[in-house]
Protein backbone atom coordinates (compact mmCIF):
# COMPACT_ATOMS: atom_id res chain seq x y z
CA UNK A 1 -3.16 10.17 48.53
CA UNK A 2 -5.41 11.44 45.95
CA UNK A 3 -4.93 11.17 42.33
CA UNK A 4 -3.21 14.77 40.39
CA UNK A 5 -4.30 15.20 36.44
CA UNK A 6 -2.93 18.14 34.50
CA UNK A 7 -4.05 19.15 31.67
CA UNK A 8 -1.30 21.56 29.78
CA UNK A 9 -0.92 22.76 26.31
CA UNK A 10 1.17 25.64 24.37
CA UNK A 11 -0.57 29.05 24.21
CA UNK A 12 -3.51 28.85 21.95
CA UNK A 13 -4.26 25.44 22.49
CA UNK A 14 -7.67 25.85 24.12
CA UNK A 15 -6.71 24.40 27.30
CA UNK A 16 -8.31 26.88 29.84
CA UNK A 17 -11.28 26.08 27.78
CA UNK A 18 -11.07 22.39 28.22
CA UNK A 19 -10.32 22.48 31.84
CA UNK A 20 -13.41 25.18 32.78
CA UNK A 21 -15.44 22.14 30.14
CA UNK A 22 -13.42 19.38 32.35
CA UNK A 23 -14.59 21.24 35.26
CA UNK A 24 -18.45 21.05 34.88
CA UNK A 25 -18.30 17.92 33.64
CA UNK A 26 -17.06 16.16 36.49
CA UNK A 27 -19.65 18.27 38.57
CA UNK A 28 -21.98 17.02 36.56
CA UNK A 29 -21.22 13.36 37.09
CA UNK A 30 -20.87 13.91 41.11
CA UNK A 31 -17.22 13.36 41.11
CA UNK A 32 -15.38 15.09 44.34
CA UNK A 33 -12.68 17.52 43.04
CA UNK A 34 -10.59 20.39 43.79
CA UNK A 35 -9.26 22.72 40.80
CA UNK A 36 -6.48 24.56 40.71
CA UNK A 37 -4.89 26.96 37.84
CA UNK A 38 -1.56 28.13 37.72
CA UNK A 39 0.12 30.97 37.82
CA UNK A 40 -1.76 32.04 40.77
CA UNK A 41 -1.63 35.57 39.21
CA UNK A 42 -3.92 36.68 42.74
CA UNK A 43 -1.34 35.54 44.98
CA UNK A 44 2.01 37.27 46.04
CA UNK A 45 4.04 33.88 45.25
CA UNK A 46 3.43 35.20 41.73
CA UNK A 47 5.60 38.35 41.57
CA UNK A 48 8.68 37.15 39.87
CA UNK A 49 6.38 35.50 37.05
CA UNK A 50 4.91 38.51 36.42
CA UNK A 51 7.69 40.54 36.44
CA UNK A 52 9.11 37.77 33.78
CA UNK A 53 5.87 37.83 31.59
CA UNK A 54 5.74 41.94 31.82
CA UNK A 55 9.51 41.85 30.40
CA UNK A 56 10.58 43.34 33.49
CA UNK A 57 13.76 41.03 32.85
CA UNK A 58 14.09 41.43 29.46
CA UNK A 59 11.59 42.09 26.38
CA UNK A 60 12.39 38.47 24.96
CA UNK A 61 11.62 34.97 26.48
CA UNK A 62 15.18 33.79 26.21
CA UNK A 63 16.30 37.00 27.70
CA UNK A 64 15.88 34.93 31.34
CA UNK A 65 17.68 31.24 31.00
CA UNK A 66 15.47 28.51 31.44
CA UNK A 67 16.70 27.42 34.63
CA UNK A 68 16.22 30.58 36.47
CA UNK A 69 12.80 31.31 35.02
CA UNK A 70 11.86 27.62 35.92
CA UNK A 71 12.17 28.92 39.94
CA UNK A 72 9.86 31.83 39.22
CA UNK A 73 6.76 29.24 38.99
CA UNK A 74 8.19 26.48 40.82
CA UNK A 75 8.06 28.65 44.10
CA UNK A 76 4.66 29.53 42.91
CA UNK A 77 3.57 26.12 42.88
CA UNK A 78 4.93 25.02 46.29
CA UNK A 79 3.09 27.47 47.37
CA UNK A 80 -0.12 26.94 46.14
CA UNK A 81 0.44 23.34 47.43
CA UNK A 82 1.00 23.97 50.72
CA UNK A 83 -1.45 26.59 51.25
CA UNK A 84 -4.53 25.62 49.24
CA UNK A 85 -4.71 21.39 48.07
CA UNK A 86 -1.98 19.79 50.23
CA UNK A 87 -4.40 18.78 52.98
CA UNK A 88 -7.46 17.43 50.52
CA UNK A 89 -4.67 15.53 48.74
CA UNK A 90 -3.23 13.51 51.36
CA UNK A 91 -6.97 12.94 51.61
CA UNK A 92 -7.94 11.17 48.55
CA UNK A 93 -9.04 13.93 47.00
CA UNK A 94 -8.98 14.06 43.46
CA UNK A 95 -6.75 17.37 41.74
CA UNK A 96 -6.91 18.53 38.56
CA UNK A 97 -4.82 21.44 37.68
CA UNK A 98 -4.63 23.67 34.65
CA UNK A 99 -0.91 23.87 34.00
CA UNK A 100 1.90 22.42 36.75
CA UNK A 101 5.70 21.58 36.39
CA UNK A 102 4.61 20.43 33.04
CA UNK A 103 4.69 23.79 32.07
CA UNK A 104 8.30 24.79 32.63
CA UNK A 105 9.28 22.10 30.66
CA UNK A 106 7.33 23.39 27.80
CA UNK A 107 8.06 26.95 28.17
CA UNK A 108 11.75 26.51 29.48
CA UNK A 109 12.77 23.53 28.26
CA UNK A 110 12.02 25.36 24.49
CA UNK A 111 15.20 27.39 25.30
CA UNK A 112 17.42 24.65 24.96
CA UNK A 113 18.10 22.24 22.54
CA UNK A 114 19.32 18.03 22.29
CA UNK A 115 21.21 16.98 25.36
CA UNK A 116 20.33 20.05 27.40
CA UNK A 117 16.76 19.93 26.80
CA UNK A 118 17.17 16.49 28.44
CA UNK A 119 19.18 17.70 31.23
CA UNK A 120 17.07 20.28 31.94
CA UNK A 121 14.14 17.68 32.12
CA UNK A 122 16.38 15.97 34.51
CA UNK A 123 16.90 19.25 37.15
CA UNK A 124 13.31 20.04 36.90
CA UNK A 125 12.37 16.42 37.68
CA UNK A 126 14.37 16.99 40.46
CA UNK A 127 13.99 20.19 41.50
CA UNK A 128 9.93 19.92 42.32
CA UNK A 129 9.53 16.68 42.87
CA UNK A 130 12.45 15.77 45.02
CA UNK A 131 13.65 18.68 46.65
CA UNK A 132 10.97 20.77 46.72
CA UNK A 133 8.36 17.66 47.99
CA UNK A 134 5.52 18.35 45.28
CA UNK A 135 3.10 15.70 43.91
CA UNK A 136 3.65 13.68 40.98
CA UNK A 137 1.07 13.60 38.31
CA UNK A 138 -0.66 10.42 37.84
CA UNK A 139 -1.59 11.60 34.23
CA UNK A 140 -0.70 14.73 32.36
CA UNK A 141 -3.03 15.24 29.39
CA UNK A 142 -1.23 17.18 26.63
CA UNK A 143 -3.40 18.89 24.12
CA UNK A 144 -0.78 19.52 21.06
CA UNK A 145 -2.11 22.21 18.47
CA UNK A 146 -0.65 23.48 15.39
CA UNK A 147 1.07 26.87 15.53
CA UNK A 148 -0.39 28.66 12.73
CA UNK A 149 -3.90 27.64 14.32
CA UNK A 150 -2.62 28.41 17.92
CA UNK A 151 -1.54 31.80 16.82
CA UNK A 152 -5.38 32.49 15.09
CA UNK A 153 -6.94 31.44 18.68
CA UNK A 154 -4.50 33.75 20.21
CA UNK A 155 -5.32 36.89 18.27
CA UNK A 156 -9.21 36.71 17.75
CA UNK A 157 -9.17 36.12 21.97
CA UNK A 158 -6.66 39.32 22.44
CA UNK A 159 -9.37 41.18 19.82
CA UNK A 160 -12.32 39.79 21.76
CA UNK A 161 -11.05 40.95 25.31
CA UNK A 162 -8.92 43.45 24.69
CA UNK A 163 -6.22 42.55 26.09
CA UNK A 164 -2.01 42.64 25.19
CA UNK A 165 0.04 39.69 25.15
CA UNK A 166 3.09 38.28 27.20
CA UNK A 167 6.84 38.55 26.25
CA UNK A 168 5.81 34.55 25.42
CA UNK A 169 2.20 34.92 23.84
CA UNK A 170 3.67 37.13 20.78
CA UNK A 171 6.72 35.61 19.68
CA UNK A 172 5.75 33.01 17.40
CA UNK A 173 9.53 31.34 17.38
CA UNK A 174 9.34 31.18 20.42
CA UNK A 175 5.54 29.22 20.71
CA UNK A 176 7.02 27.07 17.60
CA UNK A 177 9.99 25.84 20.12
CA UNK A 178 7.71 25.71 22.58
CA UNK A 179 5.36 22.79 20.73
CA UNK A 180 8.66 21.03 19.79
CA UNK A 181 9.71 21.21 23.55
CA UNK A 182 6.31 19.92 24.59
CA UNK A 183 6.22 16.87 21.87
CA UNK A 184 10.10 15.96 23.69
CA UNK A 185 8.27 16.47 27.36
CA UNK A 186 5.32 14.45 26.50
CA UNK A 187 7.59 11.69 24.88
CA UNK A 188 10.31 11.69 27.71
CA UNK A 189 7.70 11.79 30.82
CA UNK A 190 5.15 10.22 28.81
CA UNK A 191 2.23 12.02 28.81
CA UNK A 192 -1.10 11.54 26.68
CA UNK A 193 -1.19 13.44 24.04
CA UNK A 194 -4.47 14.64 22.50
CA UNK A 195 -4.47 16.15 18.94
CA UNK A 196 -6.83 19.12 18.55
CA UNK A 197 -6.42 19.39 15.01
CA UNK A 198 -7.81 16.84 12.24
CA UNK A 199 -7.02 17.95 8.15
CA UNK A 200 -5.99 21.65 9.20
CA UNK A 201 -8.97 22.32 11.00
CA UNK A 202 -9.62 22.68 14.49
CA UNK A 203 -11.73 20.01 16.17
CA UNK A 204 -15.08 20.63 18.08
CA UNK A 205 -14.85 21.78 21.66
CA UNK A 206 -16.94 18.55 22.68
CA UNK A 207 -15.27 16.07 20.57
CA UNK A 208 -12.05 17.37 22.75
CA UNK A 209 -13.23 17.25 25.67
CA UNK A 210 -14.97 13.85 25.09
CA UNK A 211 -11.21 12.37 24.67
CA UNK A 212 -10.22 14.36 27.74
CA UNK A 213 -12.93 12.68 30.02
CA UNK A 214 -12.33 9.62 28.71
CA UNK A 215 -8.41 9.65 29.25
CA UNK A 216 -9.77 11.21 33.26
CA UNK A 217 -11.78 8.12 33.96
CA UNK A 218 -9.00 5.65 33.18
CA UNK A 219 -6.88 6.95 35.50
CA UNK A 220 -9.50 7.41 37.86
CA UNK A 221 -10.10 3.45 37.70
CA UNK A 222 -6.55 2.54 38.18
């Protein structure tokens, strides 16, 4: 098998930016990989999520439990990994994805609290992995930013492209419980955590993505 990285974060974290950096950089250094970003938002496997997102189900995140939301892009996945990396995987291939099951247990597991957090970590271990057959991670890279400078990246890129955000991208309660959820993930499946804030300020896109590569090439070596 090939190894699987993912590299997740909260909304506002600068993750898509670090993966596209991620991307070129492993280009760069000749290093065979296949990239893949979820949602698939191109791809009918993606209806139900953006029904969710659109607040077809409800205007509020928590309007859809965490367990039946948690289907909506675990269906997604399976079929992304069937259809488009499954073959260059049992390969050898190396996969990096932007967002995976990670995400649902930032995003859903933030609608739950103590023991059911943890239970839900449980199911959705479960769920994909087991019964569903999807790949393990062999590192998930975690990039943890502080809301009130998530929420700034947020807004200036909704300005800049003119575009709305999701039932999730503008409630900030519910992108605070989301970070919380994420810092229980990351310590429960142990994940490496990369902080992309130093003294309130946000740190340089390179210095990032310097700790990023470096993380990538010792799991590469293992």
């Amino acid at each position: 098998m090939g190894k699987l990285i993912v590299l997740e974060g909260t909304d506002g974290s600068g993750k898509s930016t670090q993966f596209q950096s991620l991307c070129q950089r492993l280009q760069k250094d000749q290093i065979p990989f296949r990239n893949v970003t979820f949602p698939q938002y191109h791809e009918p496997s993606s209806a139900l999520i953006k029904m969710y997102l659109g607040g077809e189900f409800g205007q509020k995140p928590g309007d859809v439990n965490a367990y039946a939301a948690s289907t909506f892009y675990a269906v997604d996945r399976y079929a992304s990994y069937r259809k488009v990396w499954q073959t260059e995987y049992e390969q050898g291939v190396l996969i990096i994805t932007d967002r995976y099951t990670t995400s649902n247990a930032v995003h859903q597991g933030s609608k739950l609290q103590g023991k059911a957090r943890k239970e839900f970590f449980q199911w959705l271990y479960d769920l994909e992995y087991v019964k569903m057959g999807l790949p393990k991670p062999d590192m998930v890279i975690y990039l943890d930013m502080p809301l009130e400078l998530s929420v700034q990246l947020m807004r200036k890129r909704e300005c800049d492209t003119q575009t709305t955000a999701d039932i999730h991208e503008r409630d900030e309660a519910y992108l605070s419980a989301c970070r919380e959820a994420a810092q229980d993930a990351a310590s429960y499946f142990h994940w490496k955590i990369i902080s992309c804030a130093r003294e309130g300020k946000i740190r340089t896109i390179a210095d990032i993505q310097n700790e990023i590569f470096h993380l990538v090439q010792s799991c590469l070596a293992d």
